[in-house]
N, C-alpha and C. Protein backbone atom coordinates (compact mmCIF):
# COMPACT_ATOMS: atom_id res chain seq x y z
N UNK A 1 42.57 68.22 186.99
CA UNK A 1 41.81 68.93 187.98
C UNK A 1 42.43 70.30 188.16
N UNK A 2 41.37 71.04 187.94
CA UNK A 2 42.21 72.95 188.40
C UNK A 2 42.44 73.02 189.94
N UNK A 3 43.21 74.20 190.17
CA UNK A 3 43.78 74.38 191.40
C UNK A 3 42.70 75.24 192.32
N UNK A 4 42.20 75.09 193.64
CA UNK A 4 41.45 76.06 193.78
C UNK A 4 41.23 77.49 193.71
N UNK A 5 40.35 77.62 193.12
CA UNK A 5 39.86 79.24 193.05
C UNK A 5 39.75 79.12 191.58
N UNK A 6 40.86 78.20 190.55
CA UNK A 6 41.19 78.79 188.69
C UNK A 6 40.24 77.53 188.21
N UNK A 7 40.39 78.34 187.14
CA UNK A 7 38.84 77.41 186.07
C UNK A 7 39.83 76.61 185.27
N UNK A 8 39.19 75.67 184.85
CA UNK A 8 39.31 74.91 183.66
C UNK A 8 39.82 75.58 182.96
N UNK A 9 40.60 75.22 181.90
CA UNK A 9 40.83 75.55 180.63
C UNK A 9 40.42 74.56 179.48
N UNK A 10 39.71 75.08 178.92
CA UNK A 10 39.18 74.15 177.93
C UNK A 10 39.85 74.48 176.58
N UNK A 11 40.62 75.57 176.19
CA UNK A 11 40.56 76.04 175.15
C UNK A 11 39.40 76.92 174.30
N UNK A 12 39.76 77.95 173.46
CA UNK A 12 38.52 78.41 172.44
C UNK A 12 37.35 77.54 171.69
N UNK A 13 36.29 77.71 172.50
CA UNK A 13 35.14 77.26 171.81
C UNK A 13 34.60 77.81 170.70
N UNK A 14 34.59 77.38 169.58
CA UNK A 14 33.91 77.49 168.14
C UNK A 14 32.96 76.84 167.78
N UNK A 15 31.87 77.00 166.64
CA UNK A 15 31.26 75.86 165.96
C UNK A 15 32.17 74.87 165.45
N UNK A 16 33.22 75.40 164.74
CA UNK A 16 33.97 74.32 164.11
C UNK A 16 34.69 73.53 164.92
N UNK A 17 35.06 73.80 165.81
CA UNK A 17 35.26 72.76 166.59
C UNK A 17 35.10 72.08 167.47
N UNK A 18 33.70 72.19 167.49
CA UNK A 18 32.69 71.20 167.96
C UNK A 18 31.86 70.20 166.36
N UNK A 19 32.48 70.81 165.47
CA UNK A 19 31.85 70.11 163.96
C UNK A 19 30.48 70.47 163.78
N UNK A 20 29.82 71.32 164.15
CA UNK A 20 28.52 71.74 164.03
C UNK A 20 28.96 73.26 162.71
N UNK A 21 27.85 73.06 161.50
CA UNK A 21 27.82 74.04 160.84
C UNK A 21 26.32 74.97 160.77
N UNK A 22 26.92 76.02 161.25
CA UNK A 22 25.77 76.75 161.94
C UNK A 22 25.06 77.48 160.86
N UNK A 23 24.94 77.58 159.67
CA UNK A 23 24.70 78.27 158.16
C UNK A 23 22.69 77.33 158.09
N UNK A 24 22.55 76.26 158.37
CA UNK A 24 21.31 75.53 158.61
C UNK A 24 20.62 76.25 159.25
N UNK A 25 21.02 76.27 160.44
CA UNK A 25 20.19 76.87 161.53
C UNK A 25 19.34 78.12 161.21
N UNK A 26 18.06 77.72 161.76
CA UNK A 26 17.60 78.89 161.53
C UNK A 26 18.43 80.09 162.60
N UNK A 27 17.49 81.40 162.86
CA UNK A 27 18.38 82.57 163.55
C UNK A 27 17.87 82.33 165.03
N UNK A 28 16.82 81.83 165.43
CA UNK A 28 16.66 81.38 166.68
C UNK A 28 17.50 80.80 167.27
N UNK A 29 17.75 79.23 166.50
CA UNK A 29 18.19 77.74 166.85
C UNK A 29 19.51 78.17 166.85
N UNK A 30 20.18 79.25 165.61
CA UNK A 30 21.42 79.45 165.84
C UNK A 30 22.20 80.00 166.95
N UNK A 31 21.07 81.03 167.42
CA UNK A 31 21.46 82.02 168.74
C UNK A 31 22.00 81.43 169.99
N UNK A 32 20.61 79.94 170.49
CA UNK A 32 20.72 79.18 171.26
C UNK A 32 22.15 78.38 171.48
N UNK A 33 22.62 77.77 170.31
CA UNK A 33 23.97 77.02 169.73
C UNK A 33 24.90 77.86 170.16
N UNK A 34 25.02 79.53 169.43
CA UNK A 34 26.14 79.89 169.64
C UNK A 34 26.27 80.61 171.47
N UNK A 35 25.49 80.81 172.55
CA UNK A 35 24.88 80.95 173.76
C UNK A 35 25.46 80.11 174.19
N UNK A 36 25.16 79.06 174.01
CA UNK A 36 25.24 77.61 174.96
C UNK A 36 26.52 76.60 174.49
N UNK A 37 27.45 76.99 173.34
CA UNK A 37 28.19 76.23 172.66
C UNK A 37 29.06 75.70 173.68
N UNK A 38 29.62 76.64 174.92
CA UNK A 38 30.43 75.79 175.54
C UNK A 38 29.97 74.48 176.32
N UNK A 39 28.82 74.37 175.99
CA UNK A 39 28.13 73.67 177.82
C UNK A 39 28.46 72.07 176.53
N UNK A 40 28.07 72.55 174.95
CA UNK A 40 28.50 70.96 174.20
C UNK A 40 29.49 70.72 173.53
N UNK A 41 30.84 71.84 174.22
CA UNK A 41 32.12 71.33 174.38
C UNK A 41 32.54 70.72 175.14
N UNK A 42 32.40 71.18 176.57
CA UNK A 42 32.47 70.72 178.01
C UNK A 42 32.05 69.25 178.07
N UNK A 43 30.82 69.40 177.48
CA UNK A 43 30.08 67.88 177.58
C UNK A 43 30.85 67.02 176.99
N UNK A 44 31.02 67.19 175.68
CA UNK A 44 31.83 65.82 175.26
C UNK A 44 33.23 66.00 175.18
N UNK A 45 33.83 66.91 175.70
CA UNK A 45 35.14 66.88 176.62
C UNK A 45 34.92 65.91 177.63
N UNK A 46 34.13 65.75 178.79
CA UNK A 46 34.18 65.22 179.83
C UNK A 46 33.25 64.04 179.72
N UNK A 47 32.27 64.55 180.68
CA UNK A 47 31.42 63.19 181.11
C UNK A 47 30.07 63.21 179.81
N UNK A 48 29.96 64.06 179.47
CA UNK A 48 28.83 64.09 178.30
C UNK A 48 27.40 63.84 178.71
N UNK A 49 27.41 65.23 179.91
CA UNK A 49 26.20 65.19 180.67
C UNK A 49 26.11 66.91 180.57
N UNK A 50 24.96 67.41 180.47
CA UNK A 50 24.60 68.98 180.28
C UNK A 50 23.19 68.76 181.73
N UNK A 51 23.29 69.75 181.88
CA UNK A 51 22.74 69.81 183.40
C UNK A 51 22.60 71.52 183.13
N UNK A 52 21.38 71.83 182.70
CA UNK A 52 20.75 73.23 182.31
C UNK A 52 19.22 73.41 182.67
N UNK A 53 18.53 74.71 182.73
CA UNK A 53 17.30 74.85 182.78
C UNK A 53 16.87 75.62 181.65
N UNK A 54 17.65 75.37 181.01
CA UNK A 54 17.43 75.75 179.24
C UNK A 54 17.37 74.34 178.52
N UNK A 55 16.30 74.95 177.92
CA UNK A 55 16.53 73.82 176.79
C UNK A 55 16.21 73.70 175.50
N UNK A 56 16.40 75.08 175.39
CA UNK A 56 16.65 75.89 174.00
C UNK A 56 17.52 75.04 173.33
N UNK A 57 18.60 75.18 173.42
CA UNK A 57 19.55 74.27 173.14
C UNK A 57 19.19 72.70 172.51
N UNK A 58 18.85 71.91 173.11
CA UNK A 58 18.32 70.83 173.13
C UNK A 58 17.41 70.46 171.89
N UNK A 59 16.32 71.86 172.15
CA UNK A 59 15.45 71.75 170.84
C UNK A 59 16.41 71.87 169.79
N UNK A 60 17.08 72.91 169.65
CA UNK A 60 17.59 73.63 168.34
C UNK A 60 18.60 72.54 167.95
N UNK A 61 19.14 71.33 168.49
CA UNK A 61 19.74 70.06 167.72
C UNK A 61 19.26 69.23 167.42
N UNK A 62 18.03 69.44 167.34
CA UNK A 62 17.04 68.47 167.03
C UNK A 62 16.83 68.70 165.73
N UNK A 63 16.04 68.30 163.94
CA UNK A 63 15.68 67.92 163.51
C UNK A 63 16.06 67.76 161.94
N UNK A 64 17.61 67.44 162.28
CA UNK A 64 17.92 66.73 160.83
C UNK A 64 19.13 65.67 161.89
N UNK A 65 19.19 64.68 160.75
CA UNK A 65 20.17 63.72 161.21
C UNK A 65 21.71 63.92 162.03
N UNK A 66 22.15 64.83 161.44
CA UNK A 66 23.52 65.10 161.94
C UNK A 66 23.55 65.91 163.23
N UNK A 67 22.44 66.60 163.39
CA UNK A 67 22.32 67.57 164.76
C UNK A 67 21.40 66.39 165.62
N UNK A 68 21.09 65.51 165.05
CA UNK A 68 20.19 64.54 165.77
C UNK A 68 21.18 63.57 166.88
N UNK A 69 22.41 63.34 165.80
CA UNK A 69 23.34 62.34 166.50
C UNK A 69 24.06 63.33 167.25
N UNK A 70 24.48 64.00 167.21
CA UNK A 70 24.94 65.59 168.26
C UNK A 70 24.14 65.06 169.77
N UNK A 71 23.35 65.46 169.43
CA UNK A 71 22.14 65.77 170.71
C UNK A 71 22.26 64.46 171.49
N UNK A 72 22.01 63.42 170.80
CA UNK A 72 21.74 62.18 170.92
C UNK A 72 23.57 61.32 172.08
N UNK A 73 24.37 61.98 171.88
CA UNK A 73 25.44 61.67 172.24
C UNK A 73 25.41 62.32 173.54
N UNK A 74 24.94 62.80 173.79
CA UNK A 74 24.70 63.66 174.87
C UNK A 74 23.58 63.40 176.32
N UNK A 75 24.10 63.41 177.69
CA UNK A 75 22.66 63.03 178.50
C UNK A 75 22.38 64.59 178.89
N UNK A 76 21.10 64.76 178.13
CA UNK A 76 20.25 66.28 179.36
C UNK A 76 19.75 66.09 180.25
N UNK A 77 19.75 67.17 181.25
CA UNK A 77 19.16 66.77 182.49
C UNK A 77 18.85 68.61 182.89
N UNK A 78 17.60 68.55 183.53
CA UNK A 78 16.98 69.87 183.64
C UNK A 78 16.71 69.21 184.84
N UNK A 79 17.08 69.82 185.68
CA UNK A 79 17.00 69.82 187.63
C UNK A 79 15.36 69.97 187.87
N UNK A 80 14.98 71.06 187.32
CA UNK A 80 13.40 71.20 187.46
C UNK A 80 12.38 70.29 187.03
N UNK A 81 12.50 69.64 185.75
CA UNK A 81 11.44 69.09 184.79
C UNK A 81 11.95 67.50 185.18
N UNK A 82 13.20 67.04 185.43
CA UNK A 82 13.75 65.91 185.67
C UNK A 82 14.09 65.31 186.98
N UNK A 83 13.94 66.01 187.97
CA UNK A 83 13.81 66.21 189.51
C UNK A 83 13.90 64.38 190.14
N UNK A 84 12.64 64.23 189.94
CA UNK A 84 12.29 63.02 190.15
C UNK A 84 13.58 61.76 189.63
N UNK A 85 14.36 61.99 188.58
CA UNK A 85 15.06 61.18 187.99
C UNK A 85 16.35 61.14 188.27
N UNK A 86 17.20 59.71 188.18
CA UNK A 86 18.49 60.05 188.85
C UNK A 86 19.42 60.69 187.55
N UNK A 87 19.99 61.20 187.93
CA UNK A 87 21.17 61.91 186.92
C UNK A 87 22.44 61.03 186.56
């Protein structure tokens, strides 16, 4: 737990070390990935819950196997579109 007021330290976020190779991606899907990369470090650092109103992201690990199980390891939750649902 950080001390109040100081952040986390997570260390340098990369593709590679999150194991994602970003050379697939198209230039959209890649943009999104490299934007949002910390939120699916964080995630499966911790509780492996993403809690965004993007979901750019989300799409862009979607549609080959290996970005499938990525995504898939993961709970999303969009406050707006998911409201109704418990988190």
């Amino acid at each position: 737990m950080a001390a109040h007021g100081k952040p986390l330290k997570i260390g340098n976020v990369t593709p590679v070390s999150s194991g994602l190779d970003l050379e697939p991606f198209n230039p959209k899907d890649r943009a999104a990935v490299e934007k949002d990369l910390h939120l699916i470090e964080a995630a499966l650092g911790a509780d492996k819950v993403i809690v965004t109103l993007d979901d750019a992201l989300q799409r862009a690990l979607g549609g080959t196997p290996k970005r499938d199980r990525l995504r898939d390891r993961i709970i999303w939750y969009n406050p707006v579109n998911d409201k109704d649902s418990p988190l």
